[in-house]
Structure formats: C-alpha cells, structure tokens
Protein backbone atom coordinates (compact mmCIF):
# COMPACT_ATOMS: atom_id res chain seq x y z
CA UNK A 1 23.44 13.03 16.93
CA UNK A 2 20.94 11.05 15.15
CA UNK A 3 21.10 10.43 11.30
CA UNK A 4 18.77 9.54 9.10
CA UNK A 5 18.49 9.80 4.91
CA UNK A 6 16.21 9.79 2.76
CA UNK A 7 16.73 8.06 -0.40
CA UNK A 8 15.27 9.17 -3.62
CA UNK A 9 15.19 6.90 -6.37
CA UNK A 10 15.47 8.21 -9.71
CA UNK A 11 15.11 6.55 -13.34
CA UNK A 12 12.70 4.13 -15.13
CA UNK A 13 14.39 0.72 -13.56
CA UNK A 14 11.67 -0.72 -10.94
CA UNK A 15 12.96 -1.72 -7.27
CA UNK A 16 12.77 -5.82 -8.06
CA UNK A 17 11.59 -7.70 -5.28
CA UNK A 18 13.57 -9.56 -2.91
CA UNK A 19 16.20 -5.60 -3.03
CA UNK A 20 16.74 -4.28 0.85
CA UNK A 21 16.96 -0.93 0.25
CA UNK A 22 17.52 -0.45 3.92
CA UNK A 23 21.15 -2.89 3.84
CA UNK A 24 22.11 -1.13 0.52
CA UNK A 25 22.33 1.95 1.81
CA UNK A 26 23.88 1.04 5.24
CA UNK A 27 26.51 -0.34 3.40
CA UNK A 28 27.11 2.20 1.31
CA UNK A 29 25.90 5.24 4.00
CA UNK A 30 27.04 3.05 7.27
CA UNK A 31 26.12 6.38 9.54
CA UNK A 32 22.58 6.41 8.80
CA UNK A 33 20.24 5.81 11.85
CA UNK A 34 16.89 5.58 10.14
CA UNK A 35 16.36 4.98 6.30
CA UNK A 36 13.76 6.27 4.12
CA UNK A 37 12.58 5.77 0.93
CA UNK A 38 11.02 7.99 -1.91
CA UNK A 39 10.03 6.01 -4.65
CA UNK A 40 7.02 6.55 -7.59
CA UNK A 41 5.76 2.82 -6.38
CA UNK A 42 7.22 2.60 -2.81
CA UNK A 43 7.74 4.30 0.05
CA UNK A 44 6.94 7.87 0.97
CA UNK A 45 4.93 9.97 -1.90
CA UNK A 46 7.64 12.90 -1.83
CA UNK A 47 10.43 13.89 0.17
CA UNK A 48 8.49 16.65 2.30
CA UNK A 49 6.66 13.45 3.74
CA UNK A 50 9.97 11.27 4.28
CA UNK A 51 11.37 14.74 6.14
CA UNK A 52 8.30 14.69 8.64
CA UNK A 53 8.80 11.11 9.34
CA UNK A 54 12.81 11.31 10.36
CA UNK A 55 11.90 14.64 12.27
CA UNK A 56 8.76 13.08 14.32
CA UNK A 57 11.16 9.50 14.89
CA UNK A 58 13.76 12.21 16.30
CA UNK A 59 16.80 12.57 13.75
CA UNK A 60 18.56 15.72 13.97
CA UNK A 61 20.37 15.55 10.62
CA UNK A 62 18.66 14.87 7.84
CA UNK A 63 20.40 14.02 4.58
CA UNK A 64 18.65 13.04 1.35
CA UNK A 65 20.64 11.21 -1.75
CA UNK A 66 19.77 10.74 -5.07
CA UNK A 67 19.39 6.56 -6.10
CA UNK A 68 18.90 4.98 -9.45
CA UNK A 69 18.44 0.78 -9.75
CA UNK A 70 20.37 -0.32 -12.27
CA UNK A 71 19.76 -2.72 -14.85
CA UNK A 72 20.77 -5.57 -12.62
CA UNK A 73 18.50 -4.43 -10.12
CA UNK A 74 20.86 -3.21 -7.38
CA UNK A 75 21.02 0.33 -5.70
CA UNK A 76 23.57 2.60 -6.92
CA UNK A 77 23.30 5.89 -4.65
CA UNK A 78 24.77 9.27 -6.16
CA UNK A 79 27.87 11.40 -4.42
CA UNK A 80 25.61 14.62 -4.06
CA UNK A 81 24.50 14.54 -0.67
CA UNK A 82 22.03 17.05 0.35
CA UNK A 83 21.70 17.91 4.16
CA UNK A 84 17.92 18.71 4.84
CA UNK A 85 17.85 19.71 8.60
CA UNK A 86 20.67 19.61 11.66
C-alpha cells in the first residue's frame, strides 16, 4: 500500500533555505512514499489541495502531521498523526 503525508508546518519560524523537507521527514517518517508540504510560503495552499495531489499520484493512505521549524531552522514533526484516507 502506498503512503504518502502531508506535512503541515505550524509557527512563525520560516523554512531557511538550503532545509529538505522531503529527507527530514523520511528520516523521521521512513514509510512515507510521497511527501507533501503545507506551508503559508511553500508548498500546497491548504491541506485539501496536498490531499488531491497524493490521491491523483495514487497513495492509498494518506496521513497528515503537524511540523514546526525551530529556531535552528530544522524540522521537528509532532506525534499526532492524523490518517486522511486508506
């Protein structure tokens, strides 16, 4: 079965340049087929949008976790995971 999350990144810290979301979460989420990102200056505009794009790529479970950057400008995900679809 085909995974893929969405990530949706809370607080005020901005994603620094040079950050792979993508091999943050893989290490952290290794199951994760296809990655994608909600983000106020990045990435998909809301999570509806991010959920359309895993379904048409065909993932069958869908999970969606909370991230915040931190001050040192790495990805800390949350432990609520939220299964969308699957």
């Amino acid at each position: 079965m085909k995974t893929g999350i969405i990530v949706y990144i809370v607080g005020e810290n901005a994603i620094k340049k040079g950050l792979d979301i993508e091999a943050e979460v893989r290490k952290q989420q290794p199951r994760a087929d296809r990655i994608e990102l909600v983000a106020k200056n990045e990435g998909h505009f809301d999570i509806s949008d991010a959920w359309w794009s895993l379904t048409a790529k065909g993932m069958q479970q869908i999970l969606c976790i909370a991230g915040e950057i931190t001050a040192a400008g790495r990805l800390h995900l949350k432990d609520r995971v939220l299964r969308l679809c699957g």
